[in-house]
PDB file of N, CA and C in Angstrom:
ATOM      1  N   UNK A   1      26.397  34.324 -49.989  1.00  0.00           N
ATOM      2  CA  UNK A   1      25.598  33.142 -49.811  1.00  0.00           C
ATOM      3  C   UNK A   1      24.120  33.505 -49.873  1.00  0.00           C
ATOM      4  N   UNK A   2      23.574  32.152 -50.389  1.00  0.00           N
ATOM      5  CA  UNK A   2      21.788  32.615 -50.912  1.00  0.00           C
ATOM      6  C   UNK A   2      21.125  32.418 -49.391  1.00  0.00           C
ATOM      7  N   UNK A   3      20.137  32.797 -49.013  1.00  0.00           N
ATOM      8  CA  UNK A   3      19.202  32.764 -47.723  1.00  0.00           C
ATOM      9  C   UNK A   3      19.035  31.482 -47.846  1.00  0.00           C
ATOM     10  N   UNK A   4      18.485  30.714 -48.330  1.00  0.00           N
ATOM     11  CA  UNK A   4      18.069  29.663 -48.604  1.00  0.00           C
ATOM     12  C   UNK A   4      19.198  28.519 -47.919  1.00  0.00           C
ATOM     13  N   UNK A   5      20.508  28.866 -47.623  1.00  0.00           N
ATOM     14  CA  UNK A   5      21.225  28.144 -47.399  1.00  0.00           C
ATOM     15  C   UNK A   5      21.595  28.300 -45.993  1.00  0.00           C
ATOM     16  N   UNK A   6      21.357  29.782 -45.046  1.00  0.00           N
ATOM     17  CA  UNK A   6      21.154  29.963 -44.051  1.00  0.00           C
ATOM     18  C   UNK A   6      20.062  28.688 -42.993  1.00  0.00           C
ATOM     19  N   UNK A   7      18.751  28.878 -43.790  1.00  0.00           N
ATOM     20  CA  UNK A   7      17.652  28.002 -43.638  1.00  0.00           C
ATOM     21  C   UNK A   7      17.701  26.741 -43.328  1.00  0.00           C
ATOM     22  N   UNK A   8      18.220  26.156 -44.455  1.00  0.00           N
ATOM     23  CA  UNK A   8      18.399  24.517 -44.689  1.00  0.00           C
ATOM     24  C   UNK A   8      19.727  24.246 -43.370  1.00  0.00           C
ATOM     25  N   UNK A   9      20.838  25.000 -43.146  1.00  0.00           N
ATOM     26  CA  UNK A   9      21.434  25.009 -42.029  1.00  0.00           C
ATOM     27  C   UNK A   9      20.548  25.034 -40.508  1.00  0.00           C
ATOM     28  N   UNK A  10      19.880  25.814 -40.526  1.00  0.00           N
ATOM     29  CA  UNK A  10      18.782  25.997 -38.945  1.00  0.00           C
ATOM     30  C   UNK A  10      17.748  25.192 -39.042  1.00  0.00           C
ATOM     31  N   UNK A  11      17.471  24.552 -39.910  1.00  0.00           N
ATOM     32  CA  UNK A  11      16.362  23.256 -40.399  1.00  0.00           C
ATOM     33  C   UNK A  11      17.454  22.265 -39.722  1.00  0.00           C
ATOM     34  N   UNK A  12      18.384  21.753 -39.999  1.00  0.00           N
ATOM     35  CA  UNK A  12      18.769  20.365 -39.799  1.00  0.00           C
ATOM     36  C   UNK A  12      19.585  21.264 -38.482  1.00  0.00           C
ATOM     37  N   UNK A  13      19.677  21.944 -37.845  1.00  0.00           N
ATOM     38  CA  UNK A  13      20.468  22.026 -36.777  1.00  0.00           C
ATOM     39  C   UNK A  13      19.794  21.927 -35.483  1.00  0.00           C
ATOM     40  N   UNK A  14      18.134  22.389 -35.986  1.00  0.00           N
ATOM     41  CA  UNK A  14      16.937  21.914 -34.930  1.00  0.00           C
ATOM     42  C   UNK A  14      16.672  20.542 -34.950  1.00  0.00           C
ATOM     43  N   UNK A  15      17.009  19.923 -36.434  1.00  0.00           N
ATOM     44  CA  UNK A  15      16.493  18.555 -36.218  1.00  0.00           C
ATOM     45  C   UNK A  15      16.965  17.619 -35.788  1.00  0.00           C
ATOM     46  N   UNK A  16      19.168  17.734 -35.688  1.00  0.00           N
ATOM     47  CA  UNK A  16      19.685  17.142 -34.998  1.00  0.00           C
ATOM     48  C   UNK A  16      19.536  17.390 -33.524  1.00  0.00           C
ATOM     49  N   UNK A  17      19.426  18.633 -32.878  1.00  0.00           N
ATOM     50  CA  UNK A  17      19.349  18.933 -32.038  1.00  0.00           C
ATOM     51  C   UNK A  17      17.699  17.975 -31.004  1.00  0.00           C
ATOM     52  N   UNK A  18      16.733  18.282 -31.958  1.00  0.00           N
ATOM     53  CA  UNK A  18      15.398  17.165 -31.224  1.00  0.00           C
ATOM     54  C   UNK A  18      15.456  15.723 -31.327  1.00  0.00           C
ATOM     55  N   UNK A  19      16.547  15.209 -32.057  1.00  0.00           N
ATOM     56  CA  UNK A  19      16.887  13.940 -32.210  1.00  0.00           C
ATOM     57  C   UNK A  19      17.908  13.924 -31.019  1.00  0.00           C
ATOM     58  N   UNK A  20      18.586  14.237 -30.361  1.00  0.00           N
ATOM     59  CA  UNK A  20      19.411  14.355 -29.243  1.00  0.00           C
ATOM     60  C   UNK A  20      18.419  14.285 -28.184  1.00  0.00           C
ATOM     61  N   UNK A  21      18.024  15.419 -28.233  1.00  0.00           N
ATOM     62  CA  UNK A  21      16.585  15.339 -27.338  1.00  0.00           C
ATOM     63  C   UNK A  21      15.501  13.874 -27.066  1.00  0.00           C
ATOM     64  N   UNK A  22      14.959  13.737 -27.898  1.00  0.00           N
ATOM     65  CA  UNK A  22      14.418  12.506 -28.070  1.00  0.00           C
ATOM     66  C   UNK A  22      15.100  11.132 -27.432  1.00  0.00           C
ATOM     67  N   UNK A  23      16.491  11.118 -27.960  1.00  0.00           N
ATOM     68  CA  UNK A  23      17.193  10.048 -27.794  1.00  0.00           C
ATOM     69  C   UNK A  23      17.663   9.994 -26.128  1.00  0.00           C
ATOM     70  N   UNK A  24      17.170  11.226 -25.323  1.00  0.00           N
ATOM     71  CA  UNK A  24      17.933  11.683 -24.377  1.00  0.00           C
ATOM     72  C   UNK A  24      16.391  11.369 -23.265  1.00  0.00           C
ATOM     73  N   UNK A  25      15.068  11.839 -24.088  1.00  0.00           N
ATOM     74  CA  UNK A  25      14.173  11.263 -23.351  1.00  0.00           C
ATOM     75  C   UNK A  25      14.026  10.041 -22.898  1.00  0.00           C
ATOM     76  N   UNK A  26      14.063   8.938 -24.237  1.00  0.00           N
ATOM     77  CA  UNK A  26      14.056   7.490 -24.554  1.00  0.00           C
ATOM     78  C   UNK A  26      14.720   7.147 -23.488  1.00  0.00           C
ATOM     79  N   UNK A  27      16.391   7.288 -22.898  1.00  0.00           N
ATOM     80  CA  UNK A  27      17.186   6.617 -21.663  1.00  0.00           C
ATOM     81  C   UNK A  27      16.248   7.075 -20.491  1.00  0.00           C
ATOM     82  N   UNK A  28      15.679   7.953 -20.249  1.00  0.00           N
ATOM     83  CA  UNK A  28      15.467   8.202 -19.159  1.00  0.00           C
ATOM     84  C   UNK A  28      13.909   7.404 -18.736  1.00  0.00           C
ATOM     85  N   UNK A  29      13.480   7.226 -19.973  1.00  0.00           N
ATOM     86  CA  UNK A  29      11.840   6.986 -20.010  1.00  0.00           C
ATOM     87  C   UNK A  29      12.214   5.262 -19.611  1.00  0.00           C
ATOM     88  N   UNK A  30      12.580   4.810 -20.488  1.00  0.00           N
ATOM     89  CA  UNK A  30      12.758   3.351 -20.280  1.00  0.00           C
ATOM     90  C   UNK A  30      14.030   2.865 -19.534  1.00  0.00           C
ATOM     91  N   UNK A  31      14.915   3.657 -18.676  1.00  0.00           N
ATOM     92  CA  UNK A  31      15.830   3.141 -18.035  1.00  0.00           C
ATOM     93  C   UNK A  31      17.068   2.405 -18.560  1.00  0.00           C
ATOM     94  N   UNK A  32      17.142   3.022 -20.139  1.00  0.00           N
ATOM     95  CA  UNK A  32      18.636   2.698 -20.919  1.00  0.00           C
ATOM     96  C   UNK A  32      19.929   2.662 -19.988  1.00  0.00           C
ATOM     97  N   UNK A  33      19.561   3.594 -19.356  1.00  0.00           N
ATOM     98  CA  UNK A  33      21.593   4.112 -18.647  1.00  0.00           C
ATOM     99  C   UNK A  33      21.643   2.908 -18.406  1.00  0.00           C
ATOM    100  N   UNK A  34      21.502   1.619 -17.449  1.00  0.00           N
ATOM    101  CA  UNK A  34      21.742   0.581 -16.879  1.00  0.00           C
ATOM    102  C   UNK A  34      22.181  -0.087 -17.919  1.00  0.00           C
ATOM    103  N   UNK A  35      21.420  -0.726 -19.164  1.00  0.00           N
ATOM    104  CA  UNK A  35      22.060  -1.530 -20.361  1.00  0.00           C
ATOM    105  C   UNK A  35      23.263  -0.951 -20.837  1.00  0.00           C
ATOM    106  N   UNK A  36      23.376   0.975 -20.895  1.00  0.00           N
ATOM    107  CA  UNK A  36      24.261   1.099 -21.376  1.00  0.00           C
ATOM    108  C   UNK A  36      25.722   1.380 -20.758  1.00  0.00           C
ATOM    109  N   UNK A  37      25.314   1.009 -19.664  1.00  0.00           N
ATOM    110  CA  UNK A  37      26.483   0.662 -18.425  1.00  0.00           C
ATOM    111  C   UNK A  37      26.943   2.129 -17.956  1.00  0.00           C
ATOM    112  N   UNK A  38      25.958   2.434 -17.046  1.00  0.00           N
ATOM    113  CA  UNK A  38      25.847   3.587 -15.845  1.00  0.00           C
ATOM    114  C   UNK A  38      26.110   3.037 -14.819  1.00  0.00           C
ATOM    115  N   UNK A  39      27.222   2.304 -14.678  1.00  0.00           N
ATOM    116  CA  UNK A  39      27.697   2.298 -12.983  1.00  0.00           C
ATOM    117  C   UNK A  39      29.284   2.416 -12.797  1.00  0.00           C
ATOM    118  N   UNK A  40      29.152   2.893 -11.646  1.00  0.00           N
ATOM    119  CA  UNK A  40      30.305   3.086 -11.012  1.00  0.00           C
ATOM    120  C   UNK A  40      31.267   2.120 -10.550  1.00  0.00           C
ATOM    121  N   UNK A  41      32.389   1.964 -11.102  1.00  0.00           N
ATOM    122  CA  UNK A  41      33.740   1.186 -10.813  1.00  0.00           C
ATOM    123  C   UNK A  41      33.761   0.940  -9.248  1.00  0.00           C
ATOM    124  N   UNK A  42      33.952   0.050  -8.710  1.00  0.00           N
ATOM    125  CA  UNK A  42      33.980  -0.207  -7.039  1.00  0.00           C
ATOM    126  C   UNK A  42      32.802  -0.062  -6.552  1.00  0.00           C
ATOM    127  N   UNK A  43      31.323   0.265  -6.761  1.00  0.00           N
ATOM    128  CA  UNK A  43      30.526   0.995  -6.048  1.00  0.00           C
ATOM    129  C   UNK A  43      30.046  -0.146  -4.866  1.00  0.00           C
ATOM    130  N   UNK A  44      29.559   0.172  -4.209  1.00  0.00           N
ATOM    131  CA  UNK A  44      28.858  -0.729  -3.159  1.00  0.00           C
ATOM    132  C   UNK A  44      27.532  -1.008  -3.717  1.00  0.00           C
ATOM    133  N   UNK A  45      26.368  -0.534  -4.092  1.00  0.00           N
ATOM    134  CA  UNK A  45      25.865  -0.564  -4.261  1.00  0.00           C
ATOM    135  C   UNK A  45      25.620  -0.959  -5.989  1.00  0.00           C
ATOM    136  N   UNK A  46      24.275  -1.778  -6.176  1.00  0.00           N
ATOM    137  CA  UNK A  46      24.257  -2.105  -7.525  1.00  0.00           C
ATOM    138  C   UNK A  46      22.140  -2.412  -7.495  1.00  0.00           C
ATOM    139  N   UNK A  47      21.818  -1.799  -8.327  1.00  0.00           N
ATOM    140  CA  UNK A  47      20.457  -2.324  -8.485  1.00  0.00           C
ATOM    141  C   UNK A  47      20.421  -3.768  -9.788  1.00  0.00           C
ATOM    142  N   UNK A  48      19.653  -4.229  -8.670  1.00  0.00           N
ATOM    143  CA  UNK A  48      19.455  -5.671  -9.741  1.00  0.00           C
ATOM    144  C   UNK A  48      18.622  -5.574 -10.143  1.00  0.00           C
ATOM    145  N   UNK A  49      17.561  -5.315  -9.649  1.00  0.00           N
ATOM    146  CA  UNK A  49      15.635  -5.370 -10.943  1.00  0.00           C
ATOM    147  C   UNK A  49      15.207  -4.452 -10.348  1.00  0.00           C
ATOM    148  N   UNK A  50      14.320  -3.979 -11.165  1.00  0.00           N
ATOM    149  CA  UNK A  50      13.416  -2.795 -11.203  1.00  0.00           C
ATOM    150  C   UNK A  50      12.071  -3.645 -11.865  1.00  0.00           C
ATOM    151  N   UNK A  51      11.164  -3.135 -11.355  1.00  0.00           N
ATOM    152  CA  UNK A  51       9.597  -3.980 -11.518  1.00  0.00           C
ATOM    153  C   UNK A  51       8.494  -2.709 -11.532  1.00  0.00           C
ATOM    154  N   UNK A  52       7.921  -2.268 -12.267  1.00  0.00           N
ATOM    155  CA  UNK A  52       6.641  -1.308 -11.901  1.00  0.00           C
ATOM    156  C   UNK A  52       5.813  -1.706 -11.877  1.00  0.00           C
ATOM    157  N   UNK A  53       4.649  -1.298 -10.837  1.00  0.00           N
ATOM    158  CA  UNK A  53       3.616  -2.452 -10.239  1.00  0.00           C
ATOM    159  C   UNK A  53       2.609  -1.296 -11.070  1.00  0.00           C
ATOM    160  N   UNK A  54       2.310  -0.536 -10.667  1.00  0.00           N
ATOM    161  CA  UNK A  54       1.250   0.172 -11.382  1.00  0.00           C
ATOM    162  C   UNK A  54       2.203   1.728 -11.215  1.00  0.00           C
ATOM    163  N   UNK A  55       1.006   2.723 -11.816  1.00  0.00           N
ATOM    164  CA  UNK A  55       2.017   4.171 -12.261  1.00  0.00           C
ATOM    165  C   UNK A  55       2.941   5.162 -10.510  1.00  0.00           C
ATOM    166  N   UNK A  56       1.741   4.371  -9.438  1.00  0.00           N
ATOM    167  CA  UNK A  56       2.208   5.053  -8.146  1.00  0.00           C
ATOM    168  C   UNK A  56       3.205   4.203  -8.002  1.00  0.00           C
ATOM    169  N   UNK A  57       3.852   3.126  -7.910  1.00  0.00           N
ATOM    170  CA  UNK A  57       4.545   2.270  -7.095  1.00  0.00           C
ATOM    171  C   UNK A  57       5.040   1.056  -7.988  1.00  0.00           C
ATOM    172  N   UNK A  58       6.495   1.104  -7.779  1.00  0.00           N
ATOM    173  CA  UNK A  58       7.496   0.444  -8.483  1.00  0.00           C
ATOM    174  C   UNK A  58       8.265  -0.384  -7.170  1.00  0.00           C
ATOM    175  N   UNK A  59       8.869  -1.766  -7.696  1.00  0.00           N
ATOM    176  CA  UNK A  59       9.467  -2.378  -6.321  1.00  0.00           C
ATOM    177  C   UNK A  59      10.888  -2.213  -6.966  1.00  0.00           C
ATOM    178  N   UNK A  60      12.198  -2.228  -6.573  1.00  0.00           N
ATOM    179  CA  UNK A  60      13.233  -2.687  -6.666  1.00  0.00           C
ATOM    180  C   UNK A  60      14.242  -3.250  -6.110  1.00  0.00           C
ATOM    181  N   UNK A  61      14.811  -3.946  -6.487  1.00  0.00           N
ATOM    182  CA  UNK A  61      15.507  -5.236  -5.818  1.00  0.00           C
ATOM    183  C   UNK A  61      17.497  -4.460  -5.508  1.00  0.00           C
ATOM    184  N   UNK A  62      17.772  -4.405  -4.499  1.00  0.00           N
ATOM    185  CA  UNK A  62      19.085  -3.398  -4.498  1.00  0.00           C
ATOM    186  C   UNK A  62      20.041  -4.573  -3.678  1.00  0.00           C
ATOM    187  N   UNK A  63      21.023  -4.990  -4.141  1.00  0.00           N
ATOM    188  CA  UNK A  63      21.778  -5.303  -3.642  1.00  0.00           C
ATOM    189  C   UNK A  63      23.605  -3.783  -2.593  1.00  0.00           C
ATOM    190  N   UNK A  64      23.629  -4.493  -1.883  1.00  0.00           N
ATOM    191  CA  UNK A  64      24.264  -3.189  -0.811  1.00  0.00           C
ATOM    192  C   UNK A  64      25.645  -4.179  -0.325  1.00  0.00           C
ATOM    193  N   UNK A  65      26.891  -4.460  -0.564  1.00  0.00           N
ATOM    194  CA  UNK A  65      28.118  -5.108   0.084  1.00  0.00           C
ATOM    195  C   UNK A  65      27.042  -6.806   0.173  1.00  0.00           C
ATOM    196  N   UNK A  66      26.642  -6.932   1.494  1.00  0.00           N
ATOM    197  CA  UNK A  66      26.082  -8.773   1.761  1.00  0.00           C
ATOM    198  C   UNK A  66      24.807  -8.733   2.139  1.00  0.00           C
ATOM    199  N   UNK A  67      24.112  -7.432   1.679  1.00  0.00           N
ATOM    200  CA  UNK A  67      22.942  -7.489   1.961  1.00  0.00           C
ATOM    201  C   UNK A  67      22.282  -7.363   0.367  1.00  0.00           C
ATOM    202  N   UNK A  68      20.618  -8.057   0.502  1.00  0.00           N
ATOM    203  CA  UNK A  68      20.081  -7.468  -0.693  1.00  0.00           C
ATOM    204  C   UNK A  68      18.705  -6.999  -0.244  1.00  0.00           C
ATOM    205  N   UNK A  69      18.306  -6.134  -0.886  1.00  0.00           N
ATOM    206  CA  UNK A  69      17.396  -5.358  -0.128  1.00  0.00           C
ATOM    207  C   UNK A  69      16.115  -5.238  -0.989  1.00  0.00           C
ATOM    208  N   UNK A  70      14.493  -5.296  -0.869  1.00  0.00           N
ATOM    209  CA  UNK A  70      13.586  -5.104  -1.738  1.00  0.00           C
ATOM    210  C   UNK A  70      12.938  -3.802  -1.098  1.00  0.00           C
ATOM    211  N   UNK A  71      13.018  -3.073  -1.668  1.00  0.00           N
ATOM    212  CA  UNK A  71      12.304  -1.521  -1.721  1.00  0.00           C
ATOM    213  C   UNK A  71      11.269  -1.375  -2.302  1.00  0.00           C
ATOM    214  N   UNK A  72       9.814  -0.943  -1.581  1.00  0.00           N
ATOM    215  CA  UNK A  72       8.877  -0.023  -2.518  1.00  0.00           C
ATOM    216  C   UNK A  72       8.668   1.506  -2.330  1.00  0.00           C
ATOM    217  N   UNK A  73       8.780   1.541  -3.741  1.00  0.00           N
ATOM    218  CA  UNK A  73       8.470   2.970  -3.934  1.00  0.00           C
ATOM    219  C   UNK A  73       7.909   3.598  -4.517  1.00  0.00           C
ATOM    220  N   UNK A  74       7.131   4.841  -3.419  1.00  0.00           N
ATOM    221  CA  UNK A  74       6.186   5.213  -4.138  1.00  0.00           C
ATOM    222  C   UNK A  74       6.009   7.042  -4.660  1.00  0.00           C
ATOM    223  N   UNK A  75       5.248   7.430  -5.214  1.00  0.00           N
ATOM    224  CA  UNK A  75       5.180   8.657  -5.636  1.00  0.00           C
ATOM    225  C   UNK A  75       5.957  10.201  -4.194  1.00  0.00           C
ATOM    226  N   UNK A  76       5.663   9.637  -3.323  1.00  0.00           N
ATOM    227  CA  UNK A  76       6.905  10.357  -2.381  1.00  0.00           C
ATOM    228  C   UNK A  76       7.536   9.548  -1.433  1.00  0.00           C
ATOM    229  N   UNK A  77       7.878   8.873  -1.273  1.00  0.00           N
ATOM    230  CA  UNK A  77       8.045   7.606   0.095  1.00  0.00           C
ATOM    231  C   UNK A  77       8.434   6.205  -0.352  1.00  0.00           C
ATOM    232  N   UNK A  78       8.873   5.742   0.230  1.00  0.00           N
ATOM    233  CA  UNK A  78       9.403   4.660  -0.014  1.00  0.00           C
ATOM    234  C   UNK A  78       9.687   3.736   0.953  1.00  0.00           C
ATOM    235  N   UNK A  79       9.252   2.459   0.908  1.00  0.00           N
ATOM    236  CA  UNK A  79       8.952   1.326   2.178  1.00  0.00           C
ATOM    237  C   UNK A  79      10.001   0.030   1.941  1.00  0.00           C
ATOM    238  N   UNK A  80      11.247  -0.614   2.735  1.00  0.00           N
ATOM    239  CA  UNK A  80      12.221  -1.471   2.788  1.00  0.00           C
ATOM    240  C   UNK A  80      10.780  -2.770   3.108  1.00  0.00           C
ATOM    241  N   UNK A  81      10.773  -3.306   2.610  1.00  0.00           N
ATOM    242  CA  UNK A  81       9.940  -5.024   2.558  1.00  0.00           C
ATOM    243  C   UNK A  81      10.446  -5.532   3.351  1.00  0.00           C
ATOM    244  N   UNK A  82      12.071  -5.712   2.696  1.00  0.00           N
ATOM    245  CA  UNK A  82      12.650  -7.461   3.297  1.00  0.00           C
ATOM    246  C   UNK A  82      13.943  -7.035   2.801  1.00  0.00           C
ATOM    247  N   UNK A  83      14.769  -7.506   3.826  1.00  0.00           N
ATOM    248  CA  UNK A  83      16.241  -7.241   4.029  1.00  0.00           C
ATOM    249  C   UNK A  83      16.845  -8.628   3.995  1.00  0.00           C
ATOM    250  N   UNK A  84      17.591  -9.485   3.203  1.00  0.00           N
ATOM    251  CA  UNK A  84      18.301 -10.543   3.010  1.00  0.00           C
ATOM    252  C   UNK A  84      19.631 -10.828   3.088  1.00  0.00           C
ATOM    253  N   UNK A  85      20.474 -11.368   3.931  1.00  0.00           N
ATOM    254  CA  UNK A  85      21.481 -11.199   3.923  1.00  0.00           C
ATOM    255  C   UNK A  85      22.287 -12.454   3.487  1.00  0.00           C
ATOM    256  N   UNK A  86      23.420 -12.516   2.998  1.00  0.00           N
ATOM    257  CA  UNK A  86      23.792 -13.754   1.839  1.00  0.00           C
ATOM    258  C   UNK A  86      24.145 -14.992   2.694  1.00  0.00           C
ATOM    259  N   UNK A  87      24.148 -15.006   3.891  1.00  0.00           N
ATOM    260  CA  UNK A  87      24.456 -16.080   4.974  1.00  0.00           C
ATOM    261  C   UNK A  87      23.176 -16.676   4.606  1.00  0.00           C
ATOM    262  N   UNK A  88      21.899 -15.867   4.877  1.00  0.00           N
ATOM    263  CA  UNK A  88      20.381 -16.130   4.678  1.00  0.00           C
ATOM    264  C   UNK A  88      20.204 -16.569   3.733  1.00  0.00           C
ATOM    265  N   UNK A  89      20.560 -16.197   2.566  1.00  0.00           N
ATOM    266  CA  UNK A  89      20.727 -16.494   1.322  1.00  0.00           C
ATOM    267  C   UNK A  89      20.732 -17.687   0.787  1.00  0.00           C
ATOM    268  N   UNK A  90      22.043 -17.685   1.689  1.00  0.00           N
ATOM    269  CA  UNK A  90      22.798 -19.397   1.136  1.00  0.00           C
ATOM    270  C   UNK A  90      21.914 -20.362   1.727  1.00  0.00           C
ATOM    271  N   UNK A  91      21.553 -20.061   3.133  1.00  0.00           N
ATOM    272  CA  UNK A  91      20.905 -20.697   4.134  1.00  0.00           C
ATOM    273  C   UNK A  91      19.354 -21.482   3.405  1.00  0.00           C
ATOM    274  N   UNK A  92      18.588 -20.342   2.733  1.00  0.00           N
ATOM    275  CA  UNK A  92      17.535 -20.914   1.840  1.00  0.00           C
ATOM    276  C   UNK A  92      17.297 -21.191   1.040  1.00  0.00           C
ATOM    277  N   UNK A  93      18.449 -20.960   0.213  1.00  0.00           N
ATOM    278  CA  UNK A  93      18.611 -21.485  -1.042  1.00  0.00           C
ATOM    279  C   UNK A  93      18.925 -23.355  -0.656  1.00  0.00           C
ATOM    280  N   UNK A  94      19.785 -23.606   0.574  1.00  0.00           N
ATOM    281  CA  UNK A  94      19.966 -24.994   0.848  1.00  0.00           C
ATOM    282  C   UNK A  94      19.018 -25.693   1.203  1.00  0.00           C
ATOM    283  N   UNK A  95      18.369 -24.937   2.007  1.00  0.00           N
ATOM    284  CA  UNK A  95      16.398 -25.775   2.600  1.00  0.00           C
ATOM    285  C   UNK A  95      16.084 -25.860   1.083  1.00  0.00           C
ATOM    286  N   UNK A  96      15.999 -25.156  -0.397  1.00  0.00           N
ATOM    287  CA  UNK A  96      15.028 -24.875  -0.969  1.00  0.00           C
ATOM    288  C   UNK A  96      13.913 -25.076  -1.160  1.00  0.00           C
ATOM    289  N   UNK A  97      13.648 -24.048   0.393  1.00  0.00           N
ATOM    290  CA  UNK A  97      12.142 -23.410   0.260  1.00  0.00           C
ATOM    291  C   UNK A  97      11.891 -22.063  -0.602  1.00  0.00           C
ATOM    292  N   UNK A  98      10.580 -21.717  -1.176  1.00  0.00           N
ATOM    293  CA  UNK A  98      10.944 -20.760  -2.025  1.00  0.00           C
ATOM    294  C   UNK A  98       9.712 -20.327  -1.510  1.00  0.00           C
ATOM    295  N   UNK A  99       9.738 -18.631  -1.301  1.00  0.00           N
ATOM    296  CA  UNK A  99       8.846 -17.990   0.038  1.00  0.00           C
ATOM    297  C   UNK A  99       8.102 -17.077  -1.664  1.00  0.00           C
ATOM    298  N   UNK A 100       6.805 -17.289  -2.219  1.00  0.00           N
ATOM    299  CA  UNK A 100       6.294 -16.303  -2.775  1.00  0.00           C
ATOM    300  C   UNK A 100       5.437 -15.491  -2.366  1.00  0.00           C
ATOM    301  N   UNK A 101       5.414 -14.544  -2.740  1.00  0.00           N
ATOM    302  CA  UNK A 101       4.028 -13.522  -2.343  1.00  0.00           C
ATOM    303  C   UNK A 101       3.599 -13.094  -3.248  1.00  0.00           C
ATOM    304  N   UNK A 102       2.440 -13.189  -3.023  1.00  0.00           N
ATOM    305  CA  UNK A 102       0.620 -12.406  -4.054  1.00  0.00           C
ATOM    306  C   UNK A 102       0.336 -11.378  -4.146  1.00  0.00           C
ATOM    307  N   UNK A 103       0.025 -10.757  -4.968  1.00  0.00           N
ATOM    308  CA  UNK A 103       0.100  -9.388  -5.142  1.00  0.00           C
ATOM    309  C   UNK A 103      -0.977  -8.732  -4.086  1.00  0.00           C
ATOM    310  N   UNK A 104      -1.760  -9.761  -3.596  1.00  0.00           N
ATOM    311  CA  UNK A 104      -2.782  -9.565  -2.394  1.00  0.00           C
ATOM    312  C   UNK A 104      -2.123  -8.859  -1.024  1.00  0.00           C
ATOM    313  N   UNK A 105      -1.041 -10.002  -0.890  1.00  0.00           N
ATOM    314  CA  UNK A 105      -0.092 -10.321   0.411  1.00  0.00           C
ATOM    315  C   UNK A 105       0.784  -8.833   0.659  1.00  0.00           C
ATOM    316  N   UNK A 106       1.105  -8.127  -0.470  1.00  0.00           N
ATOM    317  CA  UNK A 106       1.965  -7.410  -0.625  1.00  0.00           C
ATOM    318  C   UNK A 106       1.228  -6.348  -0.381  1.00  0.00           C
ATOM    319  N   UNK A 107      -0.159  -6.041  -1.130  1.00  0.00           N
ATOM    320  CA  UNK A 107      -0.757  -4.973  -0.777  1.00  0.00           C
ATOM    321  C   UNK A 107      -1.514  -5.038   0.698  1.00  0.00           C
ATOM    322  N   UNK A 108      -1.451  -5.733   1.527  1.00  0.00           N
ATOM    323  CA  UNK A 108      -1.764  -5.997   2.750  1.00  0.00           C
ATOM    324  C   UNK A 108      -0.049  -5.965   3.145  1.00  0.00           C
ATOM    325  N   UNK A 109       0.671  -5.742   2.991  1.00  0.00           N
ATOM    326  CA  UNK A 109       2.015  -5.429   3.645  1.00  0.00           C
ATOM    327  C   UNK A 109       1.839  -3.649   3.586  1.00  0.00           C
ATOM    328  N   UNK A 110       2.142  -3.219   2.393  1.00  0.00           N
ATOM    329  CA  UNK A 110       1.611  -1.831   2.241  1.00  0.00           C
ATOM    330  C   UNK A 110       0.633  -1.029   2.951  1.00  0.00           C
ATOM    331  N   UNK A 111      -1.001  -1.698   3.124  1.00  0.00           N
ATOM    332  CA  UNK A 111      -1.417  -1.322   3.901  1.00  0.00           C
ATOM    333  C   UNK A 111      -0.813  -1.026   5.410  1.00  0.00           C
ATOM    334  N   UNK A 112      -0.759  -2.574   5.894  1.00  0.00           N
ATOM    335  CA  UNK A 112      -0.357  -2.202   7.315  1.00  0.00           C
ATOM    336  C   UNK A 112       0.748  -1.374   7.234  1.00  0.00           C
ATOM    337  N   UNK A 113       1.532  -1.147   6.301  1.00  0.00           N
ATOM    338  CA  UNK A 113       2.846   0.375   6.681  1.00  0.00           C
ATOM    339  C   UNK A 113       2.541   1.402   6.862  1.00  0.00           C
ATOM    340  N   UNK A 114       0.983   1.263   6.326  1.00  0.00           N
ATOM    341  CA  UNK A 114       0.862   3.025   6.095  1.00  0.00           C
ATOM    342  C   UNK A 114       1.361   3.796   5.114  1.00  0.00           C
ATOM    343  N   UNK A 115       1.317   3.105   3.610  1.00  0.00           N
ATOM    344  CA  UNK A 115       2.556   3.714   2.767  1.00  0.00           C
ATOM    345  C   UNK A 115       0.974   4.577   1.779  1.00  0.00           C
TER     346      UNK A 115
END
């Protein structure tokens, strides 16, 4: 066999290989596993939204058995908001009152945690 054919073999075996790579960054960068169905059969737990507020601090919304839970988190630490439970749930969804908060309100929640 000519060298040349050695080559063209270790050429495309790096290039499939950084295309794996790449494709392997991409799930992790933008949070593919979830679309491409990364969860566990029975689990208790299930994340419903994921939100990034800026590069320190992301909120996410976790549902747990009858609770649902809003988490922030930040570059080491992580602060529980508001704990909802589906009795509560149902309960305000029937008043429908609908409780928003400002991105003001929230960072004055943060503050006072100490986060």
């Amino acid at each position: 066999m000519d060298l040349s054919v050695y080559i063209r073999f270790l050429v495309a075996l790096i290039f499939v290989l950084s295309l794996i790579g790449l494709i392997y960054l991409c799930v992790q960068r933008f949070g593919l596993r979830r679309m491409l169905g990364d969860t566990i059969a029975g689990g208790r737990i299930e994340i419903i939204e994921t939100k990034r507020i800026n590069t320190k601090f992301q909120l996410v919304l976790i549902r747990r058995d009858t609770a649902t839970h809003l988490i922030l988190l930040g570059t080491d630490n992580g602060v529980l908001i508001e704990t909802l439970n589906t009795v509560e749930k149902q309960t305000a969804d029937s008043e429908s009152t609908s409780k928003e908060i400002t991105l003001n309100e929230l960072s004055e929640k943060i503050i006072d945690r100490g986060v």
